[in-house]
C-alpha atoms as a PDB file:
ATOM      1  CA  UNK A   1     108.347 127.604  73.450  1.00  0.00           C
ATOM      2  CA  UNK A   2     111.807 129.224  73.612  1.00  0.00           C
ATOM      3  CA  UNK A   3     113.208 132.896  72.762  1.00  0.00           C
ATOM      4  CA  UNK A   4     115.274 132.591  69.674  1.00  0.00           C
ATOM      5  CA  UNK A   5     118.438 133.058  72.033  1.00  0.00           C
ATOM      6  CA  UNK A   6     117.556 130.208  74.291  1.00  0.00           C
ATOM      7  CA  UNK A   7     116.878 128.413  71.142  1.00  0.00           C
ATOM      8  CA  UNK A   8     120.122 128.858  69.843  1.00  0.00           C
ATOM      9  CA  UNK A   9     121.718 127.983  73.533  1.00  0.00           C
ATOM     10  CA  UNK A  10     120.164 125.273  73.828  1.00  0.00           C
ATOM     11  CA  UNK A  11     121.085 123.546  70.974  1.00  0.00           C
ATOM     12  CA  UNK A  12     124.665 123.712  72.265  1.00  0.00           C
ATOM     13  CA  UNK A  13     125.606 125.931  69.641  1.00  0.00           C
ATOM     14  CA  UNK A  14     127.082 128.836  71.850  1.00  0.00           C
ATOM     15  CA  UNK A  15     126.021 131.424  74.709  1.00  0.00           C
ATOM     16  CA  UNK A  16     122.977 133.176  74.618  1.00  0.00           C
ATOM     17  CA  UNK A  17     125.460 136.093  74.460  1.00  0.00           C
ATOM     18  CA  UNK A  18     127.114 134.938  71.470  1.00  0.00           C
ATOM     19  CA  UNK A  19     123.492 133.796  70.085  1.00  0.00           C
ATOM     20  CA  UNK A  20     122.384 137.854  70.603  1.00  0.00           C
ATOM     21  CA  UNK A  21     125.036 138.721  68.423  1.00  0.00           C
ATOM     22  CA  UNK A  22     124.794 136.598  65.387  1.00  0.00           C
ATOM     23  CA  UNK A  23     120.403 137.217  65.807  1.00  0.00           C
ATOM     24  CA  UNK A  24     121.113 141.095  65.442  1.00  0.00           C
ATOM     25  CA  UNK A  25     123.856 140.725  62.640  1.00  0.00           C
ATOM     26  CA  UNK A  26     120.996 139.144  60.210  1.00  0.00           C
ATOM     27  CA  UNK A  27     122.906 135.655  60.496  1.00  0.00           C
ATOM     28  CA  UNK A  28     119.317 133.686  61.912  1.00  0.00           C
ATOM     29  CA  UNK A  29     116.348 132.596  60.341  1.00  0.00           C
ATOM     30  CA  UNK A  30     113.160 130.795  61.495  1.00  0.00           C
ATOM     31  CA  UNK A  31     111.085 129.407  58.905  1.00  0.00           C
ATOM     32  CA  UNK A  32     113.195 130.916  55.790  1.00  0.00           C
ATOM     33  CA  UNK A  33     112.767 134.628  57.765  1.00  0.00           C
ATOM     34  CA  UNK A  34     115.818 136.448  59.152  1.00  0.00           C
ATOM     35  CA  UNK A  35     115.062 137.337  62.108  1.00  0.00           C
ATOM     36  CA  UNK A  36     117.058 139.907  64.121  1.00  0.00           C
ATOM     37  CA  UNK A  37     114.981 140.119  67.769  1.00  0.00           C
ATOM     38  CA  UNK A  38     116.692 137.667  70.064  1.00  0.00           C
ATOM     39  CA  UNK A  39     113.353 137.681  71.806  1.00  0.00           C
ATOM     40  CA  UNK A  40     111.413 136.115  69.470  1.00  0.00           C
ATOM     41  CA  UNK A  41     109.521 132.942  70.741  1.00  0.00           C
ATOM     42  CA  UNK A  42     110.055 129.814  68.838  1.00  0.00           C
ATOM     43  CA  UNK A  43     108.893 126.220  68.798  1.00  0.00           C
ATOM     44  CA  UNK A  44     112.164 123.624  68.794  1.00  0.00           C
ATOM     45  CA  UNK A  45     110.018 121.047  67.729  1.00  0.00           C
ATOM     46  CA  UNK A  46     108.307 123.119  64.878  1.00  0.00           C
ATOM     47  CA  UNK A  47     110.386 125.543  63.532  1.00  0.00           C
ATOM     48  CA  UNK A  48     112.821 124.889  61.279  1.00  0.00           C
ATOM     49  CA  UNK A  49     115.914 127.347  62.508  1.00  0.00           C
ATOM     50  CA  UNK A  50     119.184 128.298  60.660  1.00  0.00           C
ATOM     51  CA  UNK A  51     122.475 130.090  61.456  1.00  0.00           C
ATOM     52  CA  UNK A  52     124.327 131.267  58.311  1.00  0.00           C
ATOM     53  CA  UNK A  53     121.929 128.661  56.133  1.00  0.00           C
ATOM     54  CA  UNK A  54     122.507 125.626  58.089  1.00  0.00           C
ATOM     55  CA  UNK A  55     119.680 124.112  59.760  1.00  0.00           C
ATOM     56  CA  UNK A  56     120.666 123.490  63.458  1.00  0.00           C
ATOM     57  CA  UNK A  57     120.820 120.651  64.935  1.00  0.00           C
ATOM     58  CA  UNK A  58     120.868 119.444  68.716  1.00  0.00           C
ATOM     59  CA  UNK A  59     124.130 119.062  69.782  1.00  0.00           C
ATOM     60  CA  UNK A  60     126.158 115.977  71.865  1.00  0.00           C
ATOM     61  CA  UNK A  61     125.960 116.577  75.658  1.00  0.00           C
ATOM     62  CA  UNK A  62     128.914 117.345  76.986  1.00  0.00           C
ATOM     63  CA  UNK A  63     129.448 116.575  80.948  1.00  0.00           C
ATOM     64  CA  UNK A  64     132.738 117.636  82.525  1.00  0.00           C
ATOM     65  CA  UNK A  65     134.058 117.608  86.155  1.00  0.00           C
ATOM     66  CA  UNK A  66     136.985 120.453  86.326  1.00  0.00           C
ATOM     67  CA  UNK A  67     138.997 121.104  89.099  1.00  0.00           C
ATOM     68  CA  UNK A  68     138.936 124.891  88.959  1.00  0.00           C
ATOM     69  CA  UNK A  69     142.039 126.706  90.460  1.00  0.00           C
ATOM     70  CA  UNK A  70     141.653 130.135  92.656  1.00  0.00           C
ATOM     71  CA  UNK A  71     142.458 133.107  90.698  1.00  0.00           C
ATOM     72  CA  UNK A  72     140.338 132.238  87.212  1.00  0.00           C
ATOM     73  CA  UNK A  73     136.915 132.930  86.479  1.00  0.00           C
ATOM     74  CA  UNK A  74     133.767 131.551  85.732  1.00  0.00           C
ATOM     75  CA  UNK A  75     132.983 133.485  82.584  1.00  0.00           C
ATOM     76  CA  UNK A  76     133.772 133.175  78.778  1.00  0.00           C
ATOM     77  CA  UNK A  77     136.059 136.543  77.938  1.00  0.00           C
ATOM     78  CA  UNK A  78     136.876 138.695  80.869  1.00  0.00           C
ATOM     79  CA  UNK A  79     137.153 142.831  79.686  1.00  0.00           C
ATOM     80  CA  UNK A  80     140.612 143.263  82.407  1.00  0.00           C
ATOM     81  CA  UNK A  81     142.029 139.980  80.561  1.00  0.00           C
ATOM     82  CA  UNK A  82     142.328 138.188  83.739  1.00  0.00           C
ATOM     83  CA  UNK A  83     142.696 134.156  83.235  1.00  0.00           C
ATOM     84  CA  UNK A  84     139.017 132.304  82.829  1.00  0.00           C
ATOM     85  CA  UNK A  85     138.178 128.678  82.839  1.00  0.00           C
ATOM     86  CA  UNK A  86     138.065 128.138  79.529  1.00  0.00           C
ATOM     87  CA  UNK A  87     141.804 128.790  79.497  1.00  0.00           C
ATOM     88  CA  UNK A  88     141.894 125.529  80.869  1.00  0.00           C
ATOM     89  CA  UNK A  89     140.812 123.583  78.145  1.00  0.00           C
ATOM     90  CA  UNK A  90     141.700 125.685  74.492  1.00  0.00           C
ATOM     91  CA  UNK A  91     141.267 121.996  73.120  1.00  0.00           C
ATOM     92  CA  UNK A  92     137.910 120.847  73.831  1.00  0.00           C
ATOM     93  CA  UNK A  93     136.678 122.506  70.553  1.00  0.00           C
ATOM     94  CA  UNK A  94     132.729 122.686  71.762  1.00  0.00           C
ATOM     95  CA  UNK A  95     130.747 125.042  73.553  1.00  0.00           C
ATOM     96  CA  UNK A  96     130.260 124.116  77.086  1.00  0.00           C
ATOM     97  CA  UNK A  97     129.257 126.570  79.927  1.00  0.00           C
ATOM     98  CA  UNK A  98     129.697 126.574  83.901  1.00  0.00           C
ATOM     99  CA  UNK A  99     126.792 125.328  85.950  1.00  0.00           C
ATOM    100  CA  UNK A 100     126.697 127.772  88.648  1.00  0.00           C
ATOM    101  CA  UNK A 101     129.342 129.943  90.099  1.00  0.00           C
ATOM    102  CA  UNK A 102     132.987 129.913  91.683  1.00  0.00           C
ATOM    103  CA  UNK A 103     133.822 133.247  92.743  1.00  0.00           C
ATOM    104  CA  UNK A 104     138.018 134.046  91.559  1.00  0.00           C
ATOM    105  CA  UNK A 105     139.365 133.099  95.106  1.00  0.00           C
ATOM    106  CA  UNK A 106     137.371 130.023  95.143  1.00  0.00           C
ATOM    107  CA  UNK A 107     138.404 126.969  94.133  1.00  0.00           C
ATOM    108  CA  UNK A 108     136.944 123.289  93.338  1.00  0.00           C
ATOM    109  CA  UNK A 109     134.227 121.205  91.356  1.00  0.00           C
ATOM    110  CA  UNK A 110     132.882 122.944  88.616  1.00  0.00           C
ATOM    111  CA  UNK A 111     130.994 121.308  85.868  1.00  0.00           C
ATOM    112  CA  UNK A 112     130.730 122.464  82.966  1.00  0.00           C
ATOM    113  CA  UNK A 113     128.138 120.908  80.227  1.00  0.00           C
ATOM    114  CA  UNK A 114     126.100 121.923  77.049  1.00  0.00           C
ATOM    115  CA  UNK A 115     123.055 120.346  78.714  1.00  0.00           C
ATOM    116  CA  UNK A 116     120.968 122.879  79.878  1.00  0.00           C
ATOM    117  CA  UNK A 117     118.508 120.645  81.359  1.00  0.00           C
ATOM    118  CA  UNK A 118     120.777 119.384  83.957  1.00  0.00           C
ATOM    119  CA  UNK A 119     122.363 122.802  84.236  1.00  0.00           C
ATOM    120  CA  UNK A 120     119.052 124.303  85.627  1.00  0.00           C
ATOM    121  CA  UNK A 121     117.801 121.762  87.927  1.00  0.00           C
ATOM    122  CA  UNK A 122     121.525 121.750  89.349  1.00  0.00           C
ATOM    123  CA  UNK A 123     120.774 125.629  89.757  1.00  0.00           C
ATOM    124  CA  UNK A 124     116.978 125.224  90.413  1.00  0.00           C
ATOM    125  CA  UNK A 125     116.934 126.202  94.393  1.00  0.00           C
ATOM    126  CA  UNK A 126     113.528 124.813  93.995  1.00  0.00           C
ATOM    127  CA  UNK A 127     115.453 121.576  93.510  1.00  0.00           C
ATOM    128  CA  UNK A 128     117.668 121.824  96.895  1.00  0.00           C
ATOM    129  CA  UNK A 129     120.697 119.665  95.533  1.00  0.00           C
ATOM    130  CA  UNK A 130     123.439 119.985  98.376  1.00  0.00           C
ATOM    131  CA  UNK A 131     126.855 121.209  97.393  1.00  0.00           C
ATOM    132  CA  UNK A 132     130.126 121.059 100.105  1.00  0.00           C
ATOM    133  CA  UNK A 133     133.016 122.874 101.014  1.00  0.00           C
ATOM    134  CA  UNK A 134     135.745 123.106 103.174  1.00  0.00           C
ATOM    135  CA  UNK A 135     136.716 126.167 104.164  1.00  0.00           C
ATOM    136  CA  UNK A 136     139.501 127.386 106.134  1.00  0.00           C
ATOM    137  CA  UNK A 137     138.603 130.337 108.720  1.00  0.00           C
ATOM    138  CA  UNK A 138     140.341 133.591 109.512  1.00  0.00           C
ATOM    139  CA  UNK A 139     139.560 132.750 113.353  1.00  0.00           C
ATOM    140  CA  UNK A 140     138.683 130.228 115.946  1.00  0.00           C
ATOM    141  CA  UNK A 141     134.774 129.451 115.351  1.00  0.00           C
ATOM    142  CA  UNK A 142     133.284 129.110 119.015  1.00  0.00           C
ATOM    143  CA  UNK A 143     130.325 126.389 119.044  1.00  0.00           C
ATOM    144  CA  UNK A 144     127.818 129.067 119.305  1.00  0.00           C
ATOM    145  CA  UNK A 145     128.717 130.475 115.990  1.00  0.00           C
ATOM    146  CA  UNK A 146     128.834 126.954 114.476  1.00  0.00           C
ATOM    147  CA  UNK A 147     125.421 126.618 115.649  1.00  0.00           C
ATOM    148  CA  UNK A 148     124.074 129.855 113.969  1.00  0.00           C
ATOM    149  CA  UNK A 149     125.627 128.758 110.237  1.00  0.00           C
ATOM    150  CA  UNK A 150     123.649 125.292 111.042  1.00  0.00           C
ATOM    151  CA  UNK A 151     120.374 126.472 111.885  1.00  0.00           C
ATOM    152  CA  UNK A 152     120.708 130.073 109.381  1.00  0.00           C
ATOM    153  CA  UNK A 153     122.013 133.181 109.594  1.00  0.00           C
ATOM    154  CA  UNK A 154     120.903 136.565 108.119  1.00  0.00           C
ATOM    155  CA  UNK A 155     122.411 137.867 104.645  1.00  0.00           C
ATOM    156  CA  UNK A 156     121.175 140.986 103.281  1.00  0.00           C
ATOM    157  CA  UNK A 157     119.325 138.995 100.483  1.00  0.00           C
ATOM    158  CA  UNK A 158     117.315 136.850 103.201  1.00  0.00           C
ATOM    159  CA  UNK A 159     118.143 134.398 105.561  1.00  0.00           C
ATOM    160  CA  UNK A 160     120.020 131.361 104.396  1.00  0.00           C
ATOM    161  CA  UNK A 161     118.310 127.907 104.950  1.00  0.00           C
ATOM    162  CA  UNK A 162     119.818 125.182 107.745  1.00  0.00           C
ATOM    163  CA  UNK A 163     123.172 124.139 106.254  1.00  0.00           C
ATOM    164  CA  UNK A 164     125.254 120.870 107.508  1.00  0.00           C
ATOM    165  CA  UNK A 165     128.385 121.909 109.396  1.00  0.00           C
ATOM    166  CA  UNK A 166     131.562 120.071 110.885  1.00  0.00           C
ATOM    167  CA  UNK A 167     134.060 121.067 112.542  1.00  0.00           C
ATOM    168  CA  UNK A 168     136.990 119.291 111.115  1.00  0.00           C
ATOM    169  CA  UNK A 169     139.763 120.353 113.278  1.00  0.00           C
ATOM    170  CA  UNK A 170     140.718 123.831 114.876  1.00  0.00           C
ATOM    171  CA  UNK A 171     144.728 125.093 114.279  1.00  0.00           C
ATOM    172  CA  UNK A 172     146.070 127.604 116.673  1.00  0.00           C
ATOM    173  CA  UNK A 173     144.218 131.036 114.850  1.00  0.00           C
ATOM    174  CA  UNK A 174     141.910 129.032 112.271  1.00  0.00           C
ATOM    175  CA  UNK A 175     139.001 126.434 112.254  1.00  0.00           C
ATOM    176  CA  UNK A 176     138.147 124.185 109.291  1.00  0.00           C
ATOM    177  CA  UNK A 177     135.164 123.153 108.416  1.00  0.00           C
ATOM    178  CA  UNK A 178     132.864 120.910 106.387  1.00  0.00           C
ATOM    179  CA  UNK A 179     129.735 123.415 105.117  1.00  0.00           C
ATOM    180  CA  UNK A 180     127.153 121.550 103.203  1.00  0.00           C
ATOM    181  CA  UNK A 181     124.087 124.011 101.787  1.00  0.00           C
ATOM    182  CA  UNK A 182     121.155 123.679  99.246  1.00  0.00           C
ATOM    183  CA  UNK A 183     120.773 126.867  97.644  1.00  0.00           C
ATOM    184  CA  UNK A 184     123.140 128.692  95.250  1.00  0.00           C
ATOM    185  CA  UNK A 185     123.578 132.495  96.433  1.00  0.00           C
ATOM    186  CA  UNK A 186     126.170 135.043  95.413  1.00  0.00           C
ATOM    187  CA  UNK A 187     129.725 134.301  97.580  1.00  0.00           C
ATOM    188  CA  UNK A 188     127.127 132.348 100.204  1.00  0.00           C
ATOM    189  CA  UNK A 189     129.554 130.472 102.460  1.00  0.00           C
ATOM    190  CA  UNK A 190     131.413 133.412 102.601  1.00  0.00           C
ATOM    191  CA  UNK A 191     128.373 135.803 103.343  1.00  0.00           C
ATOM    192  CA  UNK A 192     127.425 133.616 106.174  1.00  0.00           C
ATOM    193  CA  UNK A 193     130.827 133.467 107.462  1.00  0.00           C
ATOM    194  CA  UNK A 194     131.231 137.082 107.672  1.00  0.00           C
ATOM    195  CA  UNK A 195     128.340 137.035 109.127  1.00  0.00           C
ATOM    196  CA  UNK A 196     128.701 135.287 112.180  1.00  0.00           C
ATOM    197  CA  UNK A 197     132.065 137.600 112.344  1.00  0.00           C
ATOM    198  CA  UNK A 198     134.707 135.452 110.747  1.00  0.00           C
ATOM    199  CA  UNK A 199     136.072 135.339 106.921  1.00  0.00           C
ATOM    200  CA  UNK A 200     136.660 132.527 104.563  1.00  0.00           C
ATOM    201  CA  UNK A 201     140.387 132.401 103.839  1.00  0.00           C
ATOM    202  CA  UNK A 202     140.174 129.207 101.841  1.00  0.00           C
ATOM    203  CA  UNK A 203     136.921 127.851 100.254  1.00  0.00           C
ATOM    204  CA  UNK A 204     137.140 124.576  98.078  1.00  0.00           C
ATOM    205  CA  UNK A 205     134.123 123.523  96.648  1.00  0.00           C
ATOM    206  CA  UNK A 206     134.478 119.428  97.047  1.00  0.00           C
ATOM    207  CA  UNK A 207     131.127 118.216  95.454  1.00  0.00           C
ATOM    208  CA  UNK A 208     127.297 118.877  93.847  1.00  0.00           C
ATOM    209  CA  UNK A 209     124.933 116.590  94.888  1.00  0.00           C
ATOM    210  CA  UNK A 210     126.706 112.767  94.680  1.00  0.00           C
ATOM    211  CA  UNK A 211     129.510 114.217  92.289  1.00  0.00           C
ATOM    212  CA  UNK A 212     132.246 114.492  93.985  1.00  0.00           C
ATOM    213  CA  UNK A 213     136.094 116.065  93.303  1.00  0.00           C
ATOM    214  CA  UNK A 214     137.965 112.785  93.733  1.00  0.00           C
ATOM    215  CA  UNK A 215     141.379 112.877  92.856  1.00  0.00           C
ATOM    216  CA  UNK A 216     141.451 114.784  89.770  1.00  0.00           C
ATOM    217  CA  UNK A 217     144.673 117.378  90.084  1.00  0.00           C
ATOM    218  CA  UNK A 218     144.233 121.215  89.891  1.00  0.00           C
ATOM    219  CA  UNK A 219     143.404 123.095  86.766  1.00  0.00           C
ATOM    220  CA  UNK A 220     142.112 119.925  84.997  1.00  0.00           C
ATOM    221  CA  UNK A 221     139.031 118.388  83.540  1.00  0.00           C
ATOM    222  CA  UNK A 222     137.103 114.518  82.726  1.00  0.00           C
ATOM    223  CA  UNK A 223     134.378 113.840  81.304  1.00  0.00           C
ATOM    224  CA  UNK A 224     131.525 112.542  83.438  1.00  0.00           C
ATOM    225  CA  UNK A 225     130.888 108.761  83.132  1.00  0.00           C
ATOM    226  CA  UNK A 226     126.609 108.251  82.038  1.00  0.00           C
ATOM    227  CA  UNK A 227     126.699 106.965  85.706  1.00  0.00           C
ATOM    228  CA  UNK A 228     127.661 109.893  87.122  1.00  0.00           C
ATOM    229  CA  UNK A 229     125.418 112.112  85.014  1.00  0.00           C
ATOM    230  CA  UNK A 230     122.213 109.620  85.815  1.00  0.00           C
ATOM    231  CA  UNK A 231     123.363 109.858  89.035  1.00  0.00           C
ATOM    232  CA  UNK A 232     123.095 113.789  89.559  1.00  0.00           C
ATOM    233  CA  UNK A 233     119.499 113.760  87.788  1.00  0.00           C
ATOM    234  CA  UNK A 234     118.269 111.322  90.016  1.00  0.00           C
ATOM    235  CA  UNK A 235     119.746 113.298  92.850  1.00  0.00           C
ATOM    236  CA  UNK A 236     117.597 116.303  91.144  1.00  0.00           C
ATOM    237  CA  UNK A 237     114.518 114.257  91.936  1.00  0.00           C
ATOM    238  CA  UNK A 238     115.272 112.805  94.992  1.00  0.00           C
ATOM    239  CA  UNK A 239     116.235 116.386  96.675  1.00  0.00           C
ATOM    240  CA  UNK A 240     113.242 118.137  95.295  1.00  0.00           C
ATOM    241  CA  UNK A 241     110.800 115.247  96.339  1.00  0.00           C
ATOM    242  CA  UNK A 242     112.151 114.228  99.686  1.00  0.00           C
ATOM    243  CA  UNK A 243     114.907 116.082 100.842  1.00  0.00           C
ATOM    244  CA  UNK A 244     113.889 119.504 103.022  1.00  0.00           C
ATOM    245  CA  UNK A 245     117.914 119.661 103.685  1.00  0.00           C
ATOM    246  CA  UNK A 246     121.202 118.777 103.741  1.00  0.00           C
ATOM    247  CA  UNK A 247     122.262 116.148 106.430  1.00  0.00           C
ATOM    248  CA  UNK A 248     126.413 115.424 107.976  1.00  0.00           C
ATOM    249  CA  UNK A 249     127.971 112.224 106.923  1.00  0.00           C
ATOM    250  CA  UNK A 250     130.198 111.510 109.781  1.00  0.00           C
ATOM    251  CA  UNK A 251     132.069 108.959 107.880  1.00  0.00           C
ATOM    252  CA  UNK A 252     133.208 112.068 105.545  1.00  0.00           C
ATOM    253  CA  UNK A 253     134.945 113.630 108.780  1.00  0.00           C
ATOM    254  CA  UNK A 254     137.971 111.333 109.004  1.00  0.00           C
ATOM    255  CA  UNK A 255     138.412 110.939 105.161  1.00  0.00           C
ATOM    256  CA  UNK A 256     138.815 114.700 105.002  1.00  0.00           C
ATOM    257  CA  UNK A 257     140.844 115.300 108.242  1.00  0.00           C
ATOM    258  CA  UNK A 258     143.815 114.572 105.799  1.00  0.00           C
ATOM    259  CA  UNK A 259     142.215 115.656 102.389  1.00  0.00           C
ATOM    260  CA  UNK A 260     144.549 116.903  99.759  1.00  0.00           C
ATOM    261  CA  UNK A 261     142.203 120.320  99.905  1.00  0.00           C
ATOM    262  CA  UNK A 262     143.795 121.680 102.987  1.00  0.00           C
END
């Protein structure tokens, strides 16, 4: 059982935004009744559903990898008219929504997908699927405060859970590093960076769970192969079965000593 909204959403058909609005202007009905309460619980499998007199239908699942820039966001229409995501791809001519968050100075993997199965075990923190970045801080990180982001530091929503950390290489006035964590808080890695008394100046989000960035170029999208997609719902099961936390891959330290990121 679903709220007409979630009904609507699921089925690929738009957000549950959009799906409010067309529900209150009289354009849904569920078993030949318009109904205009977004909260009304209905069977998929039973009831027969209709927007504007067309019976709806589940939709194709859409996968896509994009390689979101900084300075767009994560959301559909913004009120200040500042550039989104979906400016990014006018042509793709189906609803697809983000799976998770970049905040508008992040930037990295972002998929975005009709499937909200996948979309809420990859948000699930039940599920613990790892997601990296690199980030690039305002100071010189002393091993002590490394130590503290590994084994969790204090946000005002909780304390954050052990996260993987390198150190990829210290400049003259900033450290790098490789952050892996399992959850999916508001701004996290840059929570715990500020508080261990540093900033993220950078933060590039470089993969979700096996999916990783690659070389796709800035500002664009792919689809995911079926491999890919299997791939990140087996990783759904394997991190909420056996996986208490993320672990370092040291091989992943020289590949990104030079990465294109930084």
């Amino acid at each position: 059982m679903k709220t007409l909204d979630r009904a609507l959403s699921k089925a690929g058909l738009g957000s549950r935004t959009e799906a409010r609005s067309w529900i209150g202007a009289g354009r849904v009905s569920v078993n030949g009744r318009v109904i205009q309460t977004p909260d009304h619980w209905v069977d998929i499998q039973r009831d027969k559903i209709a927007l504007d007199g067309k019976p709806i239908h589940q939709r194709e699942k859409i996968h896509l990898l994009l390689y979101k820039p900084k300075g767009y966001l994560t959301t559909y229409k913004d009120p200040e008219g500042r550039p989104t995501v979906y400016d990014l791809m006018p042509e793709l001519g189906a609803w697809v929504f983000p799976v998770g968050r970049l905040d508008l100075d992040s930037s990295g993997l972002l998929i975005m997908t009709n499937d909200t199965a996948l979309a809420e075990q990859l948000t699930n923190p039940e599920y613990k699927v790892p997601k990296t970045y690199l980030v690039k801080c305002a100071t010189l990180l002393s091993g002590e405060q490394i130590d503290r982001l590994r084994t969790g530091v204090e946000l005002s929503d909780g304390p954050t859970r052990p996260a993987a950390v390198q150190r990829i290489r210290d400049g003259a006035k900033h450290s790098f590093l490789e952050i892996t964590i399992s959850e999916g808080r508001n701004r996290q890695v840059r929570r715990m960076l500020e508080a261990i008394d540093s900033k993220a100046l950078k933060l590039v989000r470089t993969s979700i769970g096996p999916l990783r960035i690659g070389d796709l170029v800035i500002g664009k999208y792919r689809p995911l192969t079926p491999v890919e997609v299997e791939s990140l719902r087996q990783a759904n099961s394997v991190a909420h079965n056996h996986s208490p936390s993320p672990r370092p891959h040291n091989r992943k330290r020289r590949t990104l000593r030079g990465s294109k990121h930084f």
